[in-house]
C-alpha atoms as a PDB file:
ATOM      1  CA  UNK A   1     112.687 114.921  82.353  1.00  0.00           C
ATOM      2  CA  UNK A   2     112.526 111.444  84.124  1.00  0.00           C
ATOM      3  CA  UNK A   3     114.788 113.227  87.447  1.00  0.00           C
ATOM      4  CA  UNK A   4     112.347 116.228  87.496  1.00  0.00           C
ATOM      5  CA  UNK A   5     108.927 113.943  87.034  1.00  0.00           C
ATOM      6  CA  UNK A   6     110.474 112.040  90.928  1.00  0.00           C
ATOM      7  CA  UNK A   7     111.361 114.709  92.611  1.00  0.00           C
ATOM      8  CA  UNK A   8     107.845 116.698  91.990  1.00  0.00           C
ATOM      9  CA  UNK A   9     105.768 113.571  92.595  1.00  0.00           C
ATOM     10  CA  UNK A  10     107.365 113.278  95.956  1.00  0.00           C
ATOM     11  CA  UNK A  11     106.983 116.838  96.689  1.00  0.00           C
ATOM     12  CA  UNK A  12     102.806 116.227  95.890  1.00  0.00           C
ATOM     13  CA  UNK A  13     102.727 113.552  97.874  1.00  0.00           C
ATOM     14  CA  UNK A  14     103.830 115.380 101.239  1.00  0.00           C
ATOM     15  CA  UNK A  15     101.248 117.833 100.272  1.00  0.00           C
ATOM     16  CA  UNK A  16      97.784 116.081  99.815  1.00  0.00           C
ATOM     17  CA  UNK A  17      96.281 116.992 102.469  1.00  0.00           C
ATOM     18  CA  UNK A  18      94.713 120.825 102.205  1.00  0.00           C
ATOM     19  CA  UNK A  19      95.471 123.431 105.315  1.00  0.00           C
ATOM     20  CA  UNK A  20      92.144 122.512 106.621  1.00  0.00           C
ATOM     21  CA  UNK A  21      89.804 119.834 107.724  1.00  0.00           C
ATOM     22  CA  UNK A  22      87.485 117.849 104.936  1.00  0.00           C
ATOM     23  CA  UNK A  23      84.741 115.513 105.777  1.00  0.00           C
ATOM     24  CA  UNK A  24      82.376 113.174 103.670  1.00  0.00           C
ATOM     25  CA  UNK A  25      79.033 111.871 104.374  1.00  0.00           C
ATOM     26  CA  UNK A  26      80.049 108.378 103.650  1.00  0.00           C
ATOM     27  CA  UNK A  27      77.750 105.477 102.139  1.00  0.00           C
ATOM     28  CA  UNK A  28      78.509 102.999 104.677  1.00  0.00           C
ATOM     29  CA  UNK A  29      76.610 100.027 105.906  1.00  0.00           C
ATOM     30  CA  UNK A  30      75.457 100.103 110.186  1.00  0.00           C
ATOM     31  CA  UNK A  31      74.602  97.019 111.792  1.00  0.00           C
ATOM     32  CA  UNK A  32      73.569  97.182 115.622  1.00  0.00           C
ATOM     33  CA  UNK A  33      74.165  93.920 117.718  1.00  0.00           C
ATOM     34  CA  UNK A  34      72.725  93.818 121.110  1.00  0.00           C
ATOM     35  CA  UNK A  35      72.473  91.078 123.584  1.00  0.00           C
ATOM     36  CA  UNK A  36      75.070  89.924 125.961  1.00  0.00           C
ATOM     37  CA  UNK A  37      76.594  87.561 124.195  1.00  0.00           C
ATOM     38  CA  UNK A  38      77.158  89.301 120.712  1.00  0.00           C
ATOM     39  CA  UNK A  39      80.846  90.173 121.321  1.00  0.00           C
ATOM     40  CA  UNK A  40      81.153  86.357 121.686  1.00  0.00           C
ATOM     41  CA  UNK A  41      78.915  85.348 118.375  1.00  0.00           C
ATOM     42  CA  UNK A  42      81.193  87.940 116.640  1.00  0.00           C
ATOM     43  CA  UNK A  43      84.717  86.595 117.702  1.00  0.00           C
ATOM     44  CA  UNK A  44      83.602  83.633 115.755  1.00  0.00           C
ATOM     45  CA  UNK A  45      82.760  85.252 112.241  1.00  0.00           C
ATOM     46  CA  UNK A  46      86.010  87.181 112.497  1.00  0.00           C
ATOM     47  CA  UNK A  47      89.605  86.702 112.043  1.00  0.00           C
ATOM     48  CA  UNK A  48      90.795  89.666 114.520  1.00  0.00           C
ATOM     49  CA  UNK A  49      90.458  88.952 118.229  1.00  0.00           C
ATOM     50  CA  UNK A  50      87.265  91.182 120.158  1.00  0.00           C
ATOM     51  CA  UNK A  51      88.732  89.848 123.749  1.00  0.00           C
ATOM     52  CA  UNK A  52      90.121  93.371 123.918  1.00  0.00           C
ATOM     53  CA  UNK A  53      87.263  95.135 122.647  1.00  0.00           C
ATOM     54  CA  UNK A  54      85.906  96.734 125.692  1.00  0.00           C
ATOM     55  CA  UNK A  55      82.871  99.442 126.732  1.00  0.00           C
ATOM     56  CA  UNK A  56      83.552 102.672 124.733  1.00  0.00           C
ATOM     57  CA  UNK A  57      86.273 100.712 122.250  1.00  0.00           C
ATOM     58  CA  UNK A  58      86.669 100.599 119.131  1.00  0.00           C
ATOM     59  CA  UNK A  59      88.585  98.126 116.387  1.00  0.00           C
ATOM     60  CA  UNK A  60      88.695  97.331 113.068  1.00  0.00           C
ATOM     61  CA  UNK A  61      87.479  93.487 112.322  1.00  0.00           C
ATOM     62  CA  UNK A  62      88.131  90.811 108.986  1.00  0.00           C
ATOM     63  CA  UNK A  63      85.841  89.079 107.393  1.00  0.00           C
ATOM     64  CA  UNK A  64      87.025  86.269 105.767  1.00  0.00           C
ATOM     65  CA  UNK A  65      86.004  83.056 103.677  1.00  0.00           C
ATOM     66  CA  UNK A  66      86.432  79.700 104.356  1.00  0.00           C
ATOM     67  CA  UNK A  67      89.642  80.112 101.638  1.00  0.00           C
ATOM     68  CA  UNK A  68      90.909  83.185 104.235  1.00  0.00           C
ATOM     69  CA  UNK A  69      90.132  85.819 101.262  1.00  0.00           C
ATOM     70  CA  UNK A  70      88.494  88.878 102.725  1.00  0.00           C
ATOM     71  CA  UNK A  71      84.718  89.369 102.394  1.00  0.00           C
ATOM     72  CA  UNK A  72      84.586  92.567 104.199  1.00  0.00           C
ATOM     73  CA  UNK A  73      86.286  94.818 106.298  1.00  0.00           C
ATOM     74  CA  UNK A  74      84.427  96.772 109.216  1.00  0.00           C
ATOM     75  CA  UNK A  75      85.024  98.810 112.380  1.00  0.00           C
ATOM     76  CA  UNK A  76      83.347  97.690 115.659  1.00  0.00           C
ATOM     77  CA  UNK A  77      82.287 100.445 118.528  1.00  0.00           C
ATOM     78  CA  UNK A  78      81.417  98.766 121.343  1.00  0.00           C
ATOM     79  CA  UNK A  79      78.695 101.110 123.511  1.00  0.00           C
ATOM     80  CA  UNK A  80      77.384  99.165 126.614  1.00  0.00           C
ATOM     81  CA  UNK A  81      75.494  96.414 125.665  1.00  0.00           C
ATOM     82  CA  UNK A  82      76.003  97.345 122.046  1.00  0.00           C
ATOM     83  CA  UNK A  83      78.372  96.604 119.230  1.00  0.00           C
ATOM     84  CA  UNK A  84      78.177  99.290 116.110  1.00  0.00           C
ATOM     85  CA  UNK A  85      79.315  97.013 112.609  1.00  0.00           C
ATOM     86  CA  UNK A  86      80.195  99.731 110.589  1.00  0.00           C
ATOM     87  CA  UNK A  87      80.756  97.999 107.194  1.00  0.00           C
ATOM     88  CA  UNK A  88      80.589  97.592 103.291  1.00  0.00           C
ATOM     89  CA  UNK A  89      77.128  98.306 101.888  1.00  0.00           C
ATOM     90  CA  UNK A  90      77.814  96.548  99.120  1.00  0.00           C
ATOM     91  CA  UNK A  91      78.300  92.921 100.965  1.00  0.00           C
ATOM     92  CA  UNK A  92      76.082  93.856 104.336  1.00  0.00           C
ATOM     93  CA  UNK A  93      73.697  91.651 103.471  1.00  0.00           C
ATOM     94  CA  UNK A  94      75.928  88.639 103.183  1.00  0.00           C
ATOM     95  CA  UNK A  95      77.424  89.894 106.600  1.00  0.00           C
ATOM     96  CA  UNK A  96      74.714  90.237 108.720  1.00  0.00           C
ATOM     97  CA  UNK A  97      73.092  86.950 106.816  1.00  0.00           C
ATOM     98  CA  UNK A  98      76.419  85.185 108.471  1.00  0.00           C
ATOM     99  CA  UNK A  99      76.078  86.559 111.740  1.00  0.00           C
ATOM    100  CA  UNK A 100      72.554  85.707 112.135  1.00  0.00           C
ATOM    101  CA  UNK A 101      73.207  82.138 111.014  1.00  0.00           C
ATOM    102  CA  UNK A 102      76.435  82.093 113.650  1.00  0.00           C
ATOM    103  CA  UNK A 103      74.014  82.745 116.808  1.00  0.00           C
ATOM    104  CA  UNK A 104      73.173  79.683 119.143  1.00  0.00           C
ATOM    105  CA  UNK A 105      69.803  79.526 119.557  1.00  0.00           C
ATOM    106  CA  UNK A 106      70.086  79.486 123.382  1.00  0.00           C
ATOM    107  CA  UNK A 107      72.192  82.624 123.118  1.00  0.00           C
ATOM    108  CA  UNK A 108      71.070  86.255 123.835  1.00  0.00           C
ATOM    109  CA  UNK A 109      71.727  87.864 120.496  1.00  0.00           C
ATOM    110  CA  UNK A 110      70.285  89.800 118.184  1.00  0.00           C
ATOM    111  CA  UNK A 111      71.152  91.997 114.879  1.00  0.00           C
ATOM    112  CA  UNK A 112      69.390  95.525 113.527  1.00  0.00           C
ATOM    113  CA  UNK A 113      69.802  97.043 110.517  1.00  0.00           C
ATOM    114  CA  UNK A 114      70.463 100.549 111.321  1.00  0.00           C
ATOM    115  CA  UNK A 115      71.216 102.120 108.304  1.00  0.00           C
ATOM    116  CA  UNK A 116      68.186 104.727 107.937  1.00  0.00           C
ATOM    117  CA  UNK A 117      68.951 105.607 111.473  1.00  0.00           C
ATOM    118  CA  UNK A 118      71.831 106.401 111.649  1.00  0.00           C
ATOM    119  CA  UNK A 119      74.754 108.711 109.792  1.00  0.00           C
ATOM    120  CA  UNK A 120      78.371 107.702 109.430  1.00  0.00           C
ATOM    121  CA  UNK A 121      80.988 111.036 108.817  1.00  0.00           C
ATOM    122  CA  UNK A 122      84.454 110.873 108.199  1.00  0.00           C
ATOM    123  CA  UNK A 123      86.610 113.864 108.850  1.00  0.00           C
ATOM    124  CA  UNK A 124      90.114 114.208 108.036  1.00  0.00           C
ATOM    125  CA  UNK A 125      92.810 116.621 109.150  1.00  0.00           C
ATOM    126  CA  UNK A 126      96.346 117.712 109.642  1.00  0.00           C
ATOM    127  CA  UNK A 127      98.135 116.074 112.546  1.00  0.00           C
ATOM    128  CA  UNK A 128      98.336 119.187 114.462  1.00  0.00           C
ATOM    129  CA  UNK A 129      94.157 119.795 113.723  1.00  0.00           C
ATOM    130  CA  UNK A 130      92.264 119.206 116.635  1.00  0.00           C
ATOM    131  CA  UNK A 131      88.654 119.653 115.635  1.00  0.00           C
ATOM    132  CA  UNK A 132      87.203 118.022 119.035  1.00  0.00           C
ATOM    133  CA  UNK A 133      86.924 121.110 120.771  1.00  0.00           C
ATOM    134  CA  UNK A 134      83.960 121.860 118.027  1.00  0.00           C
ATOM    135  CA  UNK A 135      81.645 119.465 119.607  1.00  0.00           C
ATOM    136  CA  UNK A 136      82.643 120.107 123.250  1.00  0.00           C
ATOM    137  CA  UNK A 137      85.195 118.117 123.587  1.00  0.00           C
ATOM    138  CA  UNK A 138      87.616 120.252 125.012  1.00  0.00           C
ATOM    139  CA  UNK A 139      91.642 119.302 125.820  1.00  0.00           C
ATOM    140  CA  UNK A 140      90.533 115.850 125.295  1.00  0.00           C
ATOM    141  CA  UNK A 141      92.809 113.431 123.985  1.00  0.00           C
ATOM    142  CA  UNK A 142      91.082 110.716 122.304  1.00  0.00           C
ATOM    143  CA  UNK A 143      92.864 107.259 122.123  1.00  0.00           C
ATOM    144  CA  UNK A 144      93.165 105.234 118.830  1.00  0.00           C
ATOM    145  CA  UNK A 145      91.240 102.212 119.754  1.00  0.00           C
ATOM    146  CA  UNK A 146      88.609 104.131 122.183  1.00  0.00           C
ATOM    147  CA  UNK A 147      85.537 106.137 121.100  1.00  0.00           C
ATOM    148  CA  UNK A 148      83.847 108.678 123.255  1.00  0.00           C
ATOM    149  CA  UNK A 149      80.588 110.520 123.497  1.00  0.00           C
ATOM    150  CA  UNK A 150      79.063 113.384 123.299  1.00  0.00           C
ATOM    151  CA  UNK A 151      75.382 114.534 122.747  1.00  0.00           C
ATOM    152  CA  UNK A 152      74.768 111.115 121.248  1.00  0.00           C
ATOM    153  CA  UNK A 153      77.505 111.688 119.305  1.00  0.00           C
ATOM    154  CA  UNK A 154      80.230 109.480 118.577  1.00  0.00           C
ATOM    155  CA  UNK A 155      83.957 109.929 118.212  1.00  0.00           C
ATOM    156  CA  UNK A 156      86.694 107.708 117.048  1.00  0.00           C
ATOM    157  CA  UNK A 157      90.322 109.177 115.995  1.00  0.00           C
ATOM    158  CA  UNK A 158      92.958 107.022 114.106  1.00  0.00           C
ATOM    159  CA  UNK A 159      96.329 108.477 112.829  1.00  0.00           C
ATOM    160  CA  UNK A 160      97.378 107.267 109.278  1.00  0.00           C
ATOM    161  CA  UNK A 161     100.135 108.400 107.014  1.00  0.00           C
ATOM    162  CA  UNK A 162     100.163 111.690 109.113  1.00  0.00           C
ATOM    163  CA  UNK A 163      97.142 112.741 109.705  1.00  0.00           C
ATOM    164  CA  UNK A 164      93.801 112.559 111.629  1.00  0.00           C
ATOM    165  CA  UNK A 165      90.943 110.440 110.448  1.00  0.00           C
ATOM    166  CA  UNK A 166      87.968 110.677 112.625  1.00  0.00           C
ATOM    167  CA  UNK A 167      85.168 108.176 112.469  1.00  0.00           C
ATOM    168  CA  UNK A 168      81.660 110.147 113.591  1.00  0.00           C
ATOM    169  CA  UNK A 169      78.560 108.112 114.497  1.00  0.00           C
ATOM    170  CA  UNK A 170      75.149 109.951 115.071  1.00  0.00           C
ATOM    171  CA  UNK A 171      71.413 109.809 114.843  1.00  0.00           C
ATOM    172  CA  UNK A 172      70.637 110.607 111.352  1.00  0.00           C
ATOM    173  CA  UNK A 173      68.423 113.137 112.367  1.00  0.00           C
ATOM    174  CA  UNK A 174      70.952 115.128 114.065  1.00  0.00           C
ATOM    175  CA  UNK A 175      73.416 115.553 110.652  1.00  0.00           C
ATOM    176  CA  UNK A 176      72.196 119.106 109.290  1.00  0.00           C
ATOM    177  CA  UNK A 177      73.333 120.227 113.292  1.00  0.00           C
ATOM    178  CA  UNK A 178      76.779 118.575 112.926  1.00  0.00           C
ATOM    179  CA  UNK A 179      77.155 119.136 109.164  1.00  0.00           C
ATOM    180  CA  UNK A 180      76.661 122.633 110.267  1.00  0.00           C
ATOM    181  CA  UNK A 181      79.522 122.504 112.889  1.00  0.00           C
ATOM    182  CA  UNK A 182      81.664 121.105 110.626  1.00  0.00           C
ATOM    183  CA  UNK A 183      81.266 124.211 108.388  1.00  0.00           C
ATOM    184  CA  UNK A 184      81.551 126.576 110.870  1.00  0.00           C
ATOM    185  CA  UNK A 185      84.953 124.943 111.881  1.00  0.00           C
ATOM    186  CA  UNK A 186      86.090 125.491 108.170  1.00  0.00           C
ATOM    187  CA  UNK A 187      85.877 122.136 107.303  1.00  0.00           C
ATOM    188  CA  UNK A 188      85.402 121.371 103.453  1.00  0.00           C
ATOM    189  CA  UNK A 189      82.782 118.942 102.413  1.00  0.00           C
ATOM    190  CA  UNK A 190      84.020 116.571  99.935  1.00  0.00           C
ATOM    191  CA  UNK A 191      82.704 113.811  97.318  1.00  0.00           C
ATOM    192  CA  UNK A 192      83.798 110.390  96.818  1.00  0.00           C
ATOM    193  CA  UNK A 193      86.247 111.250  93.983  1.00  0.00           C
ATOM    194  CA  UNK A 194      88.728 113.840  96.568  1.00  0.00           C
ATOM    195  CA  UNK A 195      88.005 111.047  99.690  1.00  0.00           C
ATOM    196  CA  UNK A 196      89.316 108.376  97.181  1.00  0.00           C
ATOM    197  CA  UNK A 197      92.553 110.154  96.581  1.00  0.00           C
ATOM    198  CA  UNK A 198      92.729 111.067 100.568  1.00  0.00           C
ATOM    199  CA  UNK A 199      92.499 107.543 101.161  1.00  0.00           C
ATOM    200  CA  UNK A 200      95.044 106.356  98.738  1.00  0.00           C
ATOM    201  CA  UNK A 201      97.451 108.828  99.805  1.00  0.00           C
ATOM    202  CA  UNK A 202      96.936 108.216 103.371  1.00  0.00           C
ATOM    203  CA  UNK A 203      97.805 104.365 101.791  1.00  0.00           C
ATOM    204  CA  UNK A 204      94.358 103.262 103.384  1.00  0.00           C
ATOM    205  CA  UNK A 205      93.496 100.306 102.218  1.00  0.00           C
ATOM    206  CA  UNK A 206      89.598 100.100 101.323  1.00  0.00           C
ATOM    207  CA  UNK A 207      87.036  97.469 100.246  1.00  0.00           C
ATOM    208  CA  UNK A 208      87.889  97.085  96.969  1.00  0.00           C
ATOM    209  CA  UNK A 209      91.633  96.953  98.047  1.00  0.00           C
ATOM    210  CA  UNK A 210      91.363  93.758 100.070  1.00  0.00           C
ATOM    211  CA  UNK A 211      88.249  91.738  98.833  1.00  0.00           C
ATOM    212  CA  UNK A 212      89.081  88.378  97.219  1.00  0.00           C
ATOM    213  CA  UNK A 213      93.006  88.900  98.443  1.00  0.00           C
ATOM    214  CA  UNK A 214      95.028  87.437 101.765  1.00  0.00           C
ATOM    215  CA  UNK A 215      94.823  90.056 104.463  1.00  0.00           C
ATOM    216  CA  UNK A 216      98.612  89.946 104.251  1.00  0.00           C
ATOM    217  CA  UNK A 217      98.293  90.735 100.775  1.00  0.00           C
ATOM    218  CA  UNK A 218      96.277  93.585 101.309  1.00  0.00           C
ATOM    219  CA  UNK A 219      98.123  95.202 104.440  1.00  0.00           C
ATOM    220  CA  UNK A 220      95.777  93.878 106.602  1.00  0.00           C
ATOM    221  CA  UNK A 221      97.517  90.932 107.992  1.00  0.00           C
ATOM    222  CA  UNK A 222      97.831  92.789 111.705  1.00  0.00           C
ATOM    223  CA  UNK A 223      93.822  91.982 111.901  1.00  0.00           C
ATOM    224  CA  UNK A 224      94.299  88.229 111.267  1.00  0.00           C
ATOM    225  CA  UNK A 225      94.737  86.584 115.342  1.00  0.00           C
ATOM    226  CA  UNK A 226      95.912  83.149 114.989  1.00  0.00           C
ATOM    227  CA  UNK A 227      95.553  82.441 118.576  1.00  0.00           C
ATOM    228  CA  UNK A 228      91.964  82.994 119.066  1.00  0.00           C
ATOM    229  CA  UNK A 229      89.371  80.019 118.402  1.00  0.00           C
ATOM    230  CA  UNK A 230      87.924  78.862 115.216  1.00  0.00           C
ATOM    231  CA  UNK A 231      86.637  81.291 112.653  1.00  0.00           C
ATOM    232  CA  UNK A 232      86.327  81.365 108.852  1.00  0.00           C
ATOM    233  CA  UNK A 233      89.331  80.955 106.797  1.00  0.00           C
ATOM    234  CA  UNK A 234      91.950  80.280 110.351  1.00  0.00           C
ATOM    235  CA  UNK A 235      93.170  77.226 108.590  1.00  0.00           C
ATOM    236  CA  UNK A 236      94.473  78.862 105.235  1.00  0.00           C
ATOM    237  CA  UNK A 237      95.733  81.887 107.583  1.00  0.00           C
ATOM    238  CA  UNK A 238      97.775  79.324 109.993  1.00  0.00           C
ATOM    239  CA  UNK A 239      99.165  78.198 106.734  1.00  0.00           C
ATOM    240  CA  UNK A 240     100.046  81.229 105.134  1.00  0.00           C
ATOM    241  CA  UNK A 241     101.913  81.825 108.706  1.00  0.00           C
ATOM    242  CA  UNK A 242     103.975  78.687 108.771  1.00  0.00           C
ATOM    243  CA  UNK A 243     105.535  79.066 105.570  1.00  0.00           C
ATOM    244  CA  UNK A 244     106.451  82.557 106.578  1.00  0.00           C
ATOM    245  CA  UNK A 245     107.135  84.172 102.924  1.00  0.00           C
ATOM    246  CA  UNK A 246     104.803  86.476 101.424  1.00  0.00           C
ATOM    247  CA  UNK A 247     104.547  86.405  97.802  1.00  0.00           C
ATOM    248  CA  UNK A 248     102.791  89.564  97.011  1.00  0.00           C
ATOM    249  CA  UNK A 249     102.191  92.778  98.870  1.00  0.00           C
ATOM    250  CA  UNK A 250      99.758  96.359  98.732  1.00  0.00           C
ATOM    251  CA  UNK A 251     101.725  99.023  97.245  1.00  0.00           C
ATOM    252  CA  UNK A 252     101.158 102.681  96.234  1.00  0.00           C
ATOM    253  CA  UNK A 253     101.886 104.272  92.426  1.00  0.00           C
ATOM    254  CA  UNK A 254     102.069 107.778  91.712  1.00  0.00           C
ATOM    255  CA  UNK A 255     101.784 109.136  88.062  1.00  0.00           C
ATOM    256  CA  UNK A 256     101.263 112.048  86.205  1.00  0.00           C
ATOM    257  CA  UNK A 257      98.701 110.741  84.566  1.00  0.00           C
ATOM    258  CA  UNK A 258      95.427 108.590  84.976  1.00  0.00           C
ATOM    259  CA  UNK A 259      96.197 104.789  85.420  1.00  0.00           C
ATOM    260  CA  UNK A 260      92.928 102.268  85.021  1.00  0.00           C
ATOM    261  CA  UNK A 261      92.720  99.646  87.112  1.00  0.00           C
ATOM    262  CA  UNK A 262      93.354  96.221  86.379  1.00  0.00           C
ATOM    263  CA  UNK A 263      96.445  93.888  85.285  1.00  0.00           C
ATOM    264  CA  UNK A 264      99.653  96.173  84.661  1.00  0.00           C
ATOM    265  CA  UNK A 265     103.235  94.950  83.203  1.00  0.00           C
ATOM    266  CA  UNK A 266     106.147  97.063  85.616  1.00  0.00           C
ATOM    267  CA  UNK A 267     109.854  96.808  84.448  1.00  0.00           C
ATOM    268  CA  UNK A 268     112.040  95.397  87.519  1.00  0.00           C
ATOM    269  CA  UNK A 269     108.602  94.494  89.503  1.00  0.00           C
ATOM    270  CA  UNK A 270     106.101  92.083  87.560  1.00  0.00           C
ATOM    271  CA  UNK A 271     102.713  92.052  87.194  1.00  0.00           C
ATOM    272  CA  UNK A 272     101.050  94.445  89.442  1.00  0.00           C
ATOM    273  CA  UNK A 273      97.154  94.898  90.219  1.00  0.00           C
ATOM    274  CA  UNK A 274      95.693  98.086  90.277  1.00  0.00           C
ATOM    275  CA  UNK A 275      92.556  97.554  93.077  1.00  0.00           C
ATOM    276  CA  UNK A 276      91.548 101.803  93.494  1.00  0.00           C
ATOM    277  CA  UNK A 277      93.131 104.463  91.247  1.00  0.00           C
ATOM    278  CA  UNK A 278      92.234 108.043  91.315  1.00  0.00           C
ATOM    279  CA  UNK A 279      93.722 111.353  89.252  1.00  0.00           C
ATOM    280  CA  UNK A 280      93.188 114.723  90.913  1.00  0.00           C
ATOM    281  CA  UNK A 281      93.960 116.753  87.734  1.00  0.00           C
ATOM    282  CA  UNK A 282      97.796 116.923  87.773  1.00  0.00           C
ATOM    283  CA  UNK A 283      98.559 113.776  89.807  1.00  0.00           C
ATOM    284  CA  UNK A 284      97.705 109.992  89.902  1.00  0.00           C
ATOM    285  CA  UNK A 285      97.607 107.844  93.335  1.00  0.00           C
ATOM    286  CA  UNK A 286      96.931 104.270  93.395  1.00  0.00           C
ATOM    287  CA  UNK A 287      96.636 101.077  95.391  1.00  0.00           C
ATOM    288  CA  UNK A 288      97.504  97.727  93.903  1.00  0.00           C
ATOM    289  CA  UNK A 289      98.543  94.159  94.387  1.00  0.00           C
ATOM    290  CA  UNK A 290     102.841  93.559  93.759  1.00  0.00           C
ATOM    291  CA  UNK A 291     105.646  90.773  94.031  1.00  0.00           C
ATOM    292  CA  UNK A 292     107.781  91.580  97.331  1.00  0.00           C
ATOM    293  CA  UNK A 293     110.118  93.539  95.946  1.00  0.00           C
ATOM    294  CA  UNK A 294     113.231  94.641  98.397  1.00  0.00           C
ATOM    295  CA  UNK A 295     113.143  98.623  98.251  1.00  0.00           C
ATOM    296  CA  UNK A 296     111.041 100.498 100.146  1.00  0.00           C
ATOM    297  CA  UNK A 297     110.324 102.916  96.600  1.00  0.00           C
ATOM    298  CA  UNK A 298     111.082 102.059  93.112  1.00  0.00           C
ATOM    299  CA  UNK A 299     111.035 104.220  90.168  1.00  0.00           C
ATOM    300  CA  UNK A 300     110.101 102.302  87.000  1.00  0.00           C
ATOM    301  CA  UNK A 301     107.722 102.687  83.842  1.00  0.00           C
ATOM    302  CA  UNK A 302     104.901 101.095  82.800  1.00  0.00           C
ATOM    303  CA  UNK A 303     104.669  99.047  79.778  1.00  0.00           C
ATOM    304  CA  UNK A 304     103.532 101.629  77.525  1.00  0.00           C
ATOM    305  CA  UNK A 305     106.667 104.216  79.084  1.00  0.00           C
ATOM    306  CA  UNK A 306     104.692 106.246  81.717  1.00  0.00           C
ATOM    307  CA  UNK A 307     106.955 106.723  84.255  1.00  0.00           C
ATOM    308  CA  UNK A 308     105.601 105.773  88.421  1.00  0.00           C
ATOM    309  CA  UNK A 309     107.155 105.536  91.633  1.00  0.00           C
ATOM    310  CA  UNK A 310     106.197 102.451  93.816  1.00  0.00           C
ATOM    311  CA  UNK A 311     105.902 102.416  97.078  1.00  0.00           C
ATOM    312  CA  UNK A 312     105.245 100.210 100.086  1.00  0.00           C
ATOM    313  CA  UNK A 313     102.753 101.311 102.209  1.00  0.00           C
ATOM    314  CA  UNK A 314     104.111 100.156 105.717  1.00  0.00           C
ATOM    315  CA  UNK A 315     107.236 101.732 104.797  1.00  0.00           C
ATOM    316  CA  UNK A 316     106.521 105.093 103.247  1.00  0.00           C
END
């Protein structure tokens, strides 16, 4: 029972994605910077290095505290003058609140709050999916950290844990005429619930993934720069560096069944974390916090005999 349980788990898991596109209206927080010096106020709130961030770039940015736990995670588009903050709606205010309070008063800087104006989509497809050519785009082969416009439209494309994820900006007044291109392209609309298991399959880690944790901890630690200038939390992160052992580590569990979050005893692993944890009906994905264990996958129980497979996420 225990062989056949494995082997159909990581059947499922090549398979979460459907044949087509599906796209979600998401809740997320938009913060519009102008000025010329905003790319250099936000270097200094941030753990992850903007000197690369150029006109029509994109990049996702840390948040930390001053004990190098993340706050927030957010994306950045840079357009002109302009950096987008795409971000947490939950913790925006406390965000933006330390952004305005990081601006020299003799620099040219300043910090809307654009969430009634405008829309944030994301749309996720198969690898070999190219949906661009619905918004006149055509042959166009859009770069991971670049964004690119198009009727005031804007485009970002990231590949995770094979497949698409596109990041769409817009003027909230435009959504029913991209909402309806979307459609027409057979893309399937999708709640929070189905995104929540996309994401944890795709081994995305998410807000409630990383907040309070290490970036390392949370499979973030690529986003920490320790050779930029001072920022919130660079001390604890240099630290963390020089002893150079992790202790604990983001993981994935698959299940038959539901698994809450919280605290959970794993034979051979420890105490592991569950941060986001979502059942589709006949499967159970899930992100958590783990020891370092060696294996890339390990096939264990849980305390109460439920059998899961663990697995790292930078090396599934």
């Amino acid at each position: 029972m225990w062989v056949w349980a494995v082997i159909w788990l990581r059947w499922y898991l090549v398979d979460y994605l459907n044949l087509r596109c599906e796209h979600i209206v998401r809740s997320s927080s938009i913060s519009v910077m102008k000025g010329v010096d905003s790319q250099i106020v936000l270097d200094r709130m941030v753990s992850t290095k903007l000197s690369n961030l150029e006109n029509m770039g994109t990049q996702i940015a840390l948040f930390c505290d001053a004990n190098g736990r993340v706050e927030d995670i957010a994306r950045l588009m840079k357009i002109d003058e302009q950096i987008l903050i795409i971000s947490s709606p939950e913790y925006s205010s406390k965000i933006r609140g330390m952004i305005v309070s990081g601006a020299g008063w003799d620099e040219d800087c300043s910090l809307l709050n654009g969430d009634d104006a405008i829309a944030h989509i994301t749309l996720v497809c198969k690898d070999e999916i190219d949906p661009l050519s619905h918004f006149g785009l055509v042959n166009f082969d859009l770069l991971p950290d670049k964004v690119v416009e198009n009727e005031d439209v804007l485009f970002s494309k990231e590949k995770i844990g094979g497949a698409n994820v596109f990041e769409i900006l817009l003027p909230i007044v435009k959504i029913d005429k991209i909402m309806s291109k979307l459609n027409s392209m057979g893309s399937e609309k999708i709640g929070e619930e189905r995104w929540e298991f996309l994401r944890i399959g795709l081994g995305q880690s998410d807000i409630q993934d990383a907040r309070g944790n290490l970036p390392n901890e949370s499979g973030l630690g690529e986003l920490v720069s320790l050779d930029k200038g001072c920022y919130p939390g660079q001390e604890i992160h240099a630290r963390v560096d020089s002893r150079g052992r992790l202790t604990k580590q983001i993981v994935r569990i698959v299940s038959n069944s539901p698994i809450e979050l919280g605290a959970h005893y794993v034979e051979d692993v420890g105490k592991i974390n569950l941060t986001s944890s979502q059942y589709d009906g006949s499967v159970n994905l899930s992100l958590g916090i783990s020891p370092i264990f060696e294996s890339s996958k390990i096939h264990s129980k849980l305390s109460n005999g439920a059998p899961i497979k663990i697995e790292k996420i930078n090396d599934s």
